[in-house]
C-alpha atoms as a PDB file:
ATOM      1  CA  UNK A   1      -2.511   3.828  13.871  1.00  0.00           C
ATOM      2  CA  UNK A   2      -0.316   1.059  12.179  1.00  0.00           C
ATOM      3  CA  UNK A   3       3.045   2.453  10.595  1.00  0.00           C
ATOM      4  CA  UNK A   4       3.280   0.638   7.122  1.00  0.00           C
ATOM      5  CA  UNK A   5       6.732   1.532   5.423  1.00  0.00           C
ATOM      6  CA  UNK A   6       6.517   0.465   1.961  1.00  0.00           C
ATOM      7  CA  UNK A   7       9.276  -1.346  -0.166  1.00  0.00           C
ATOM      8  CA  UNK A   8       8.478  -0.736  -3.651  1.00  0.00           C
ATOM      9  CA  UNK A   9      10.876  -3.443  -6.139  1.00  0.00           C
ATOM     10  CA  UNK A  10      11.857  -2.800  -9.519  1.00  0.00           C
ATOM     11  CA  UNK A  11      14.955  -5.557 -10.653  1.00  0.00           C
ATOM     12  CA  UNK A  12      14.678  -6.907  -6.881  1.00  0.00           C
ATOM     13  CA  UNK A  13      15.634  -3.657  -6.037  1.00  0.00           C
ATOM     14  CA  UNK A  14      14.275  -1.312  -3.262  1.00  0.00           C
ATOM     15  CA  UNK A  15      13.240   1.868  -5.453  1.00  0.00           C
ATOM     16  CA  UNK A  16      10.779   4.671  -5.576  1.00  0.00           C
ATOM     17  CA  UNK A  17       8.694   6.681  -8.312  1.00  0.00           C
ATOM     18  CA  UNK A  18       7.121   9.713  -8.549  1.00  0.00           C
ATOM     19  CA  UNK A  19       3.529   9.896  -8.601  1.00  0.00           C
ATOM     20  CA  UNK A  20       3.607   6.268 -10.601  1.00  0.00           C
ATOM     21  CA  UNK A  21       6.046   7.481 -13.394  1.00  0.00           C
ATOM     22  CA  UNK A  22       8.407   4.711 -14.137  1.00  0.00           C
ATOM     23  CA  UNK A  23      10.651   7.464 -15.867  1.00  0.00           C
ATOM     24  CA  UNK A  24      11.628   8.636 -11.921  1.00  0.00           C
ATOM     25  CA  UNK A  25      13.134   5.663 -10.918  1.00  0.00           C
ATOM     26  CA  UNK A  26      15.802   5.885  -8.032  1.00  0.00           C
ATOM     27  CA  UNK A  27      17.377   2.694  -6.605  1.00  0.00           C
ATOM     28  CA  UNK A  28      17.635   3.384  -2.651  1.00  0.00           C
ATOM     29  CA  UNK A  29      19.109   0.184  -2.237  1.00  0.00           C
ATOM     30  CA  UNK A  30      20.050  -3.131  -4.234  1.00  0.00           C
ATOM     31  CA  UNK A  31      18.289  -5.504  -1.476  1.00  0.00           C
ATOM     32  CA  UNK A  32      15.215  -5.027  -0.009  1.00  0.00           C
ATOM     33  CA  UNK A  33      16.011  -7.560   2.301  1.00  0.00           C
ATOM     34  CA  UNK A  34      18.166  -5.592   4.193  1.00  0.00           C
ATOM     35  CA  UNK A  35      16.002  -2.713   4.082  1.00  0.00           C
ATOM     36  CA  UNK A  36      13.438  -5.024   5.517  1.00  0.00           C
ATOM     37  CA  UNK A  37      15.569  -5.959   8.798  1.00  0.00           C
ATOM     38  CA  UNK A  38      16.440  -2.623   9.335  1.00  0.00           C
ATOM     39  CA  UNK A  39      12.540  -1.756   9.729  1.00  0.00           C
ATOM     40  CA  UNK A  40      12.456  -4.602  11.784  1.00  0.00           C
ATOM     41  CA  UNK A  41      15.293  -3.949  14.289  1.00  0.00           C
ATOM     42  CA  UNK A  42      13.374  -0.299  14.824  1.00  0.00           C
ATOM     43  CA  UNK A  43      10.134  -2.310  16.017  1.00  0.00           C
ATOM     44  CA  UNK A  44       8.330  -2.050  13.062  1.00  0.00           C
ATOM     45  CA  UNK A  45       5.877  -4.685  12.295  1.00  0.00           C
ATOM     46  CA  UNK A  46       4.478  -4.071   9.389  1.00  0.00           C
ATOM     47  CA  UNK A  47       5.345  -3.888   5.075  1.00  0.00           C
ATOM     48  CA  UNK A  48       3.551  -2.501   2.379  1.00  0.00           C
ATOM     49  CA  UNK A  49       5.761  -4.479  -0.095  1.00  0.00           C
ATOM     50  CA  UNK A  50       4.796  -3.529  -3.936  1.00  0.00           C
ATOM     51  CA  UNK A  51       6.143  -5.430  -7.022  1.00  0.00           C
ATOM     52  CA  UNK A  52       6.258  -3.017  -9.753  1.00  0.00           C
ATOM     53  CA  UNK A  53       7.713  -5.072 -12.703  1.00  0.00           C
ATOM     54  CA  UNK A  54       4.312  -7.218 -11.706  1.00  0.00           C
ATOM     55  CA  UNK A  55       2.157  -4.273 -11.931  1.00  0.00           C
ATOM     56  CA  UNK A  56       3.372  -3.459 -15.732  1.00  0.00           C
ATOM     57  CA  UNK A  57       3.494  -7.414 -16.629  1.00  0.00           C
ATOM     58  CA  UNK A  58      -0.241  -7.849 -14.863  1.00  0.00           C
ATOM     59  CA  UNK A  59       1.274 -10.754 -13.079  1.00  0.00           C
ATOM     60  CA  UNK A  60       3.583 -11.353 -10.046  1.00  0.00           C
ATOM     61  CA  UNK A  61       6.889 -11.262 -10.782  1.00  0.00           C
ATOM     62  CA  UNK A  62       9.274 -10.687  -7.484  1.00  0.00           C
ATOM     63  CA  UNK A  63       7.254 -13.490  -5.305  1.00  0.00           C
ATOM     64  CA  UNK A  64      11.440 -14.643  -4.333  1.00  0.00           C
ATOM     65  CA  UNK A  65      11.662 -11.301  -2.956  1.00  0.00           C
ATOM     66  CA  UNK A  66       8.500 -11.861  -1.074  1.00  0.00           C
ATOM     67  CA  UNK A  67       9.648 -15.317   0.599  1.00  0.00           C
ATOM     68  CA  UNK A  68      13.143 -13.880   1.341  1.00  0.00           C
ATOM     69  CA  UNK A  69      11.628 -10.995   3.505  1.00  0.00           C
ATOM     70  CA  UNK A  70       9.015 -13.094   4.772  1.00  0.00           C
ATOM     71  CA  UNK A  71      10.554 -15.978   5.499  1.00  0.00           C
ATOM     72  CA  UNK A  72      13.842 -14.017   6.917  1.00  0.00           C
ATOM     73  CA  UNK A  73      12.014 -11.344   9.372  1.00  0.00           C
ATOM     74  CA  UNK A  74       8.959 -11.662  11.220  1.00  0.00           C
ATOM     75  CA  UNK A  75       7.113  -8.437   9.361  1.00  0.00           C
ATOM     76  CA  UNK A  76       2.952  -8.837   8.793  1.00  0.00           C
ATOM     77  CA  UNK A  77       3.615  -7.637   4.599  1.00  0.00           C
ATOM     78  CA  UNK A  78       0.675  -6.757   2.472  1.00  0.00           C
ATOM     79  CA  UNK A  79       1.923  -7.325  -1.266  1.00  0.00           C
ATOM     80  CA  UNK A  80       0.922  -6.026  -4.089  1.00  0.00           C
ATOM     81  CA  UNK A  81       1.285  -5.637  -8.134  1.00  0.00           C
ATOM     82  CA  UNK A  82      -0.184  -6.594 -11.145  1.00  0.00           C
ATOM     83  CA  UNK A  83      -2.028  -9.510  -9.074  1.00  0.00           C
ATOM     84  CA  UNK A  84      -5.006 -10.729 -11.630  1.00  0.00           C
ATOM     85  CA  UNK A  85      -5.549 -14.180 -10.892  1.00  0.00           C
ATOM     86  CA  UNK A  86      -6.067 -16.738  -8.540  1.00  0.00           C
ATOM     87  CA  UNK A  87      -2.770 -18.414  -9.381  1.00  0.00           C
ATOM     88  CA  UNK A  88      -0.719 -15.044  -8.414  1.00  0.00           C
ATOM     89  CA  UNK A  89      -2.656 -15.143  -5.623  1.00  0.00           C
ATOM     90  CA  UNK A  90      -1.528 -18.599  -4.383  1.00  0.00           C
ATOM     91  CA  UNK A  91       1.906 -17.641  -4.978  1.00  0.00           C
ATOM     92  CA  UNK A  92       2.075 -14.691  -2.908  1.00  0.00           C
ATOM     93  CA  UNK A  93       0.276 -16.295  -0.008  1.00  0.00           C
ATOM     94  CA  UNK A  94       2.444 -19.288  -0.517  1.00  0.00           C
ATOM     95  CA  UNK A  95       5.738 -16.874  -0.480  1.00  0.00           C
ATOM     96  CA  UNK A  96       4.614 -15.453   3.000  1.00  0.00           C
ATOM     97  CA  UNK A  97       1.990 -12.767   2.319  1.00  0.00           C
ATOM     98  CA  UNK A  98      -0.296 -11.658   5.255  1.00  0.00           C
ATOM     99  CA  UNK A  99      -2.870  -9.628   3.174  1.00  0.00           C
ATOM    100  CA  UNK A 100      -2.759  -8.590  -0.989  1.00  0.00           C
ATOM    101  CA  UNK A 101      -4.367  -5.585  -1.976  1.00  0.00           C
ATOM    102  CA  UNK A 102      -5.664  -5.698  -5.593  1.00  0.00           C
ATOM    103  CA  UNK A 103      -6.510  -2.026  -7.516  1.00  0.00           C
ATOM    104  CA  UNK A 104      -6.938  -2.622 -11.173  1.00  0.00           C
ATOM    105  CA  UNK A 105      -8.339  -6.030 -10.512  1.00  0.00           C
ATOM    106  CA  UNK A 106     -11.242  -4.585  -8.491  1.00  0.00           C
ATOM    107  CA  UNK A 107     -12.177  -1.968 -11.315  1.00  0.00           C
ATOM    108  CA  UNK A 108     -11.658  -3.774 -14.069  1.00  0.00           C
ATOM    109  CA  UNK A 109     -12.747  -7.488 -13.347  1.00  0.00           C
ATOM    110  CA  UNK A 110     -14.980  -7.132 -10.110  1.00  0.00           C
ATOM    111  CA  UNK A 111     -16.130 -10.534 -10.273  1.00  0.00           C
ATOM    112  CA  UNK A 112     -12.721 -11.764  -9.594  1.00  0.00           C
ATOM    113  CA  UNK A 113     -12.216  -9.163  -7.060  1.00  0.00           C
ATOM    114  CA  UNK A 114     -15.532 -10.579  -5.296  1.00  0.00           C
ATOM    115  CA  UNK A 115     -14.720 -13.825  -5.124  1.00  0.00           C
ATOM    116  CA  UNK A 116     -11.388 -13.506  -3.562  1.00  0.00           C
ATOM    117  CA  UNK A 117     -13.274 -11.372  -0.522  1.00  0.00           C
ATOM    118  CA  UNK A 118     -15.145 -15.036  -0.344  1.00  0.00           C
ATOM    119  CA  UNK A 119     -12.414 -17.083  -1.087  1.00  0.00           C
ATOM    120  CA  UNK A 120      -9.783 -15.659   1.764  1.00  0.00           C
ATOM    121  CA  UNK A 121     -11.584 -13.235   3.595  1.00  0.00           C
ATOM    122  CA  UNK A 122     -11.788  -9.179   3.941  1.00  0.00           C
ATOM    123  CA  UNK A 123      -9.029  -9.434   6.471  1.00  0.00           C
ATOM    124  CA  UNK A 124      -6.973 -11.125   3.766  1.00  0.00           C
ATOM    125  CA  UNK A 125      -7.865  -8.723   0.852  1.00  0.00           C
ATOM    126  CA  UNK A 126      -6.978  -5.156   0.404  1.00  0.00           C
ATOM    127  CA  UNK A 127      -8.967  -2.306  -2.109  1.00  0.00           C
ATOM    128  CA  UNK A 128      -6.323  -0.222  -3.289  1.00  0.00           C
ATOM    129  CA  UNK A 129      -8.439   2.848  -4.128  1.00  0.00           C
ATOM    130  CA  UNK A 130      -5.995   5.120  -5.968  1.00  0.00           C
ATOM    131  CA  UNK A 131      -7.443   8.681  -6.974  1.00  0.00           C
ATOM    132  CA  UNK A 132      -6.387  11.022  -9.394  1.00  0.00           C
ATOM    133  CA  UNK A 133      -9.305  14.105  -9.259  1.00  0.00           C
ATOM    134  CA  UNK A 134     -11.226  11.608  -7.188  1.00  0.00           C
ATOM    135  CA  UNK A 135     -11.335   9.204 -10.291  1.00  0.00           C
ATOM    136  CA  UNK A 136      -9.932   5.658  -9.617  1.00  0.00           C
ATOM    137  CA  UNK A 137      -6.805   5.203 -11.551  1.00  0.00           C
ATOM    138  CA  UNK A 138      -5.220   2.061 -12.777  1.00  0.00           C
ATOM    139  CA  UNK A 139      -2.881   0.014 -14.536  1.00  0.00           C
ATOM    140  CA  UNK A 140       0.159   1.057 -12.237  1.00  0.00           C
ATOM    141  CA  UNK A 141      -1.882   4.084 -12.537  1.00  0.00           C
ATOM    142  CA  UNK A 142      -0.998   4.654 -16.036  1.00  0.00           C
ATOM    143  CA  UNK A 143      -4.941   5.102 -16.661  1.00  0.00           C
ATOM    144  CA  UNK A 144      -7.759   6.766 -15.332  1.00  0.00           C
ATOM    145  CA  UNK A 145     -11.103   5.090 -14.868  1.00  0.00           C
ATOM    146  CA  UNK A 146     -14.523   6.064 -14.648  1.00  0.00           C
ATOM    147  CA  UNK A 147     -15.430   5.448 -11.296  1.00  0.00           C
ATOM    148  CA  UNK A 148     -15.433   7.559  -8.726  1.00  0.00           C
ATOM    149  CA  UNK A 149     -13.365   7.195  -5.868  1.00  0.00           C
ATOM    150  CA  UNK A 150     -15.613   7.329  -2.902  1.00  0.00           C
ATOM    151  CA  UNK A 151     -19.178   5.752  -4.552  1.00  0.00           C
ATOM    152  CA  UNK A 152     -16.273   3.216  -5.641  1.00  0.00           C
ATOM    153  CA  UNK A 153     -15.125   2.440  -1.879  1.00  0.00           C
ATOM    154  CA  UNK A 154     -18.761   2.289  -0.481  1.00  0.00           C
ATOM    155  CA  UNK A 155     -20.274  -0.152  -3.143  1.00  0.00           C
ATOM    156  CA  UNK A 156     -17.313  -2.757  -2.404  1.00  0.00           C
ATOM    157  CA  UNK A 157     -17.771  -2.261   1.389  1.00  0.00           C
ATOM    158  CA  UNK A 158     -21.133  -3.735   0.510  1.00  0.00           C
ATOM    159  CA  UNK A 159     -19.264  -6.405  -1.070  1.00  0.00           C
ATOM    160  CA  UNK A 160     -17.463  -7.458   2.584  1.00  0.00           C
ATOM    161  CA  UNK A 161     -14.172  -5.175   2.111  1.00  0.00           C
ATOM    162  CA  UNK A 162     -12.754  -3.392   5.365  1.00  0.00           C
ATOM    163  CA  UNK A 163      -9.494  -3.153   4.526  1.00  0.00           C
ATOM    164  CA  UNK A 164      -8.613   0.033   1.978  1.00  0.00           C
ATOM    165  CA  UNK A 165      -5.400   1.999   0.932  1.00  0.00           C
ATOM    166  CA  UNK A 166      -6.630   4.952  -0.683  1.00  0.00           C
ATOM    167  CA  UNK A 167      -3.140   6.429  -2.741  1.00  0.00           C
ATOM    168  CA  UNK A 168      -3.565  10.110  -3.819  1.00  0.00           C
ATOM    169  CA  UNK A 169      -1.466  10.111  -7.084  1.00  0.00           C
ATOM    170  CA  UNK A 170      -1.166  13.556  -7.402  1.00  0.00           C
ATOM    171  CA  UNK A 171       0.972  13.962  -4.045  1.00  0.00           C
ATOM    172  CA  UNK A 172       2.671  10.476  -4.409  1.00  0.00           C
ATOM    173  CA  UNK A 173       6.608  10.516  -3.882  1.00  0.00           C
ATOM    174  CA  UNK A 174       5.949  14.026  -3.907  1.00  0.00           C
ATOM    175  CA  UNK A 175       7.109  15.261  -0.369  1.00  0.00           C
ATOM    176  CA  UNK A 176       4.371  17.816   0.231  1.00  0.00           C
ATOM    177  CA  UNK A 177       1.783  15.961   2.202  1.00  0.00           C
ATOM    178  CA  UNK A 178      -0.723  13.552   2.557  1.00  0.00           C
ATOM    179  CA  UNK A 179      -4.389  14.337   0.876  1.00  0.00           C
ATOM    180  CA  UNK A 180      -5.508  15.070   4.669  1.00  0.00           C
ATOM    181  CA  UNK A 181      -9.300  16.789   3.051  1.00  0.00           C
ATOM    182  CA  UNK A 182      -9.695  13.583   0.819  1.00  0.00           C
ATOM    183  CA  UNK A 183      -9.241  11.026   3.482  1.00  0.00           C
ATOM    184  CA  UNK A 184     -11.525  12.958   6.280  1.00  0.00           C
ATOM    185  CA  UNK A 185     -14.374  13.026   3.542  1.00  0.00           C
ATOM    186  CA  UNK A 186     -13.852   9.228   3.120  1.00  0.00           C
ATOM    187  CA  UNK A 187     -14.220   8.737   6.949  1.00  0.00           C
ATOM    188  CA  UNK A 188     -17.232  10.908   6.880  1.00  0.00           C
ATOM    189  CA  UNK A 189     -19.136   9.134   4.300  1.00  0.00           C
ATOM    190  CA  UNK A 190     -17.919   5.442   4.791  1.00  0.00           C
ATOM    191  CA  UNK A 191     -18.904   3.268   8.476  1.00  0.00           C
ATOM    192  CA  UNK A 192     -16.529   1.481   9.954  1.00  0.00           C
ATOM    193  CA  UNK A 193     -13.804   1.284   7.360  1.00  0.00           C
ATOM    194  CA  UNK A 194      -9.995   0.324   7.938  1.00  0.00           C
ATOM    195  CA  UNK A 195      -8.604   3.377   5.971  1.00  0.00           C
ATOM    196  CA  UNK A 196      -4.798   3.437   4.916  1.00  0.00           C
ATOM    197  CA  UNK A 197      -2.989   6.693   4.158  1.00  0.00           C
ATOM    198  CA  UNK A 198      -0.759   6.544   1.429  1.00  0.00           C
ATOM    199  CA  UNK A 199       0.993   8.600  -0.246  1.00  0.00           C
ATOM    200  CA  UNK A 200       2.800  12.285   0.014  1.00  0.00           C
ATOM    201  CA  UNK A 201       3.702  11.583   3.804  1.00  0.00           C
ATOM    202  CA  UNK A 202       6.633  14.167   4.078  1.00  0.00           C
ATOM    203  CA  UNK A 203       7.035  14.455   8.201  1.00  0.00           C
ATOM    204  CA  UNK A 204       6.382  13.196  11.366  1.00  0.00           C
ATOM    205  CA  UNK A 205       3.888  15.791  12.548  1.00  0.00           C
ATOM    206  CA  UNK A 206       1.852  14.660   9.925  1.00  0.00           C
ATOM    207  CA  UNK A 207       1.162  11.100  11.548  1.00  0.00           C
ATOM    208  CA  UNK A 208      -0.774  12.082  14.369  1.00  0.00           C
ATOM    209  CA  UNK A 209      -2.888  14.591  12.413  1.00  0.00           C
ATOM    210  CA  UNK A 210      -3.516  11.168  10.579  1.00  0.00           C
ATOM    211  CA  UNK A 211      -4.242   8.744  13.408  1.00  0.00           C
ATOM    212  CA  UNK A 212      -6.682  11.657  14.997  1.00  0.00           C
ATOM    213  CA  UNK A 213      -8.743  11.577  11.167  1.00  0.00           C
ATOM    214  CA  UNK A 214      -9.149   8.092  12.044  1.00  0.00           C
ATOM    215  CA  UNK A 215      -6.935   6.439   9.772  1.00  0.00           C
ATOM    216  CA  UNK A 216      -6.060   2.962  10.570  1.00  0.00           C
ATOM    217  CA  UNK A 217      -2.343   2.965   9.372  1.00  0.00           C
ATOM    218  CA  UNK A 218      -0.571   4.984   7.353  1.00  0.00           C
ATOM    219  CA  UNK A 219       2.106   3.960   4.573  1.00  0.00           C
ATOM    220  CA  UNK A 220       5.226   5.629   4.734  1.00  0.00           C
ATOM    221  CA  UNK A 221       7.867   5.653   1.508  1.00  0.00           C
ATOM    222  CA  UNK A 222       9.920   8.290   0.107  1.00  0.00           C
ATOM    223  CA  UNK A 223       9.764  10.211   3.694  1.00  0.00           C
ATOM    224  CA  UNK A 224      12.255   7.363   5.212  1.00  0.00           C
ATOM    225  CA  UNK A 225      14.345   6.980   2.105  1.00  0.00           C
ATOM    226  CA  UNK A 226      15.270  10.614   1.862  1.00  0.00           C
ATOM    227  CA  UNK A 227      15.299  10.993   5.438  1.00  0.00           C
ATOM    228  CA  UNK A 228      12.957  13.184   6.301  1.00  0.00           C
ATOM    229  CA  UNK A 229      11.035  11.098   9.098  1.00  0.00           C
ATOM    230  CA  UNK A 230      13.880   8.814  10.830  1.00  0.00           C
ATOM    231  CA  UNK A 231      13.411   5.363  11.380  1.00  0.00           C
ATOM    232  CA  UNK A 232      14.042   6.706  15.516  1.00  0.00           C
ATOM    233  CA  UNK A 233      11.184   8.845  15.196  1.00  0.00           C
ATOM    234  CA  UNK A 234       8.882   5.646  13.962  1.00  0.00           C
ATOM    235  CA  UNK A 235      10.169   3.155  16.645  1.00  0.00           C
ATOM    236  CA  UNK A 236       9.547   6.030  19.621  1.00  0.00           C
ATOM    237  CA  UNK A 237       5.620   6.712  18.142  1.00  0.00           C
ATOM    238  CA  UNK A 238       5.277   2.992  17.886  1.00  0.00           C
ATOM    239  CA  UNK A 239       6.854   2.187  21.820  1.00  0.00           C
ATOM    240  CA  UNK A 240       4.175   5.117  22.559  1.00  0.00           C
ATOM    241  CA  UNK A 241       1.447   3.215  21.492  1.00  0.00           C
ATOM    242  CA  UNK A 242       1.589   0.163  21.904  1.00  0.00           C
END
């Protein structure tokens, strides 16, 4: 199972929310850059980088802070925020983005959605599937929409998608665990899908519970920030599977 810390930027700064509220700001650090490296020098490989100012403006915003990271650490980063057109999406693949994942986009304009999965690829384009009471949310999950979460997933793997992170809102930046039930009924009822974890991740013994539901990788926030899982404990679970 991959180990996908996430950066989430607000001002170019490395911050996190609670469950989406932009009210609950707290700046962990003034340069995600830095925080970057230092996932890096533990032998992680992998970003979940998210540009909130681009997710309330519905377009990108922090693409510099994309190409610094990108172009100044060797890190596979999946970006994401407020992406809505094909223009934001040239940028961020321009600024050094392995993979986007799109949420809103995907419930609210699915023809767009659709022809980005033709256009670059399902190995280029994430579904962010984020649930509140197993209702897709969106808008920097400021609304709730009608679909629900799991018919939602399965039509757009019919649509070519493989890639999903699945966010449960209600335990994100919460510290009191992953939605463990939610995800193992998405592995039951979906074939072959590339399922992220994300969100509520609050300790280390919760990763392998995790990787043995079948979860491809897992993305880690608020856990590292407030120390709770150490960046020690990553780089030995990583060395033991590689």
């Amino acid at each position: 199972m991959r180990i996908i810390p996430a950066i989430d930027i607000i001002d170019g700064k490395c911050v996190r929310l609670s469950k989406g509220d932009y009210n609950t700001k707290k700046i962990y650090n003034e340069s995600p850059l830095e925080v970057a490296k230092e996932f890096e020098a533990h032998g992680i490989q992998y970003l979940h980088l998210v540009d909130l100012d681009g997710a309330k403006s519905k377009h990108i915003v922090n693409h510099k802070v994309l190409e610094q990271i990108a172009s100044q650490t060797s890190l596979k980063i999946d970006f994401g925020g407020g992406l809505k057109t094909d223009d934001d999406l040239r940028i961020a693949f321009e600024s050094g983005a392995s993979q986007i994942t799109g949420g809103s986009i995907a419930v609210k304009d699915p023809e767009t959605f659709k022809s980005w999965l033709q256009k670059f690829g399902a190995n280029k384009i994430i579904l962010g599937a984020d649930a509140k009471d197993e209702k897709v949310a969106v808008s920097g999950w400021l609304e709730e929409s009608k679909e629900e979460l799991i018919p939602f997933i399965q039509g757009y793997q019919k649509e070519g998608v493989s890639y999903v992170i699945c966010t449960d809102i209600s335990k994100d930046g919460m510290l009191e665990g992953p939605s463990f039930e939610l995800y193992k009924r998405i592995l039951e009822e979906t074939k072959n899908l590339k399922l992220i974890a994300s969100g509520g991740i609050s300790s280390f013994d919760e990763l392998p519970k995790l990787a043995e539901l079948g979860c491809e990788g897992t993305i880690i926030g608020k856990a590292i920030y407030e120390g709770r899982i150490s960046m020690k404990q990553l780089e030995n679970y990583i060395l033991g599977h590689e």
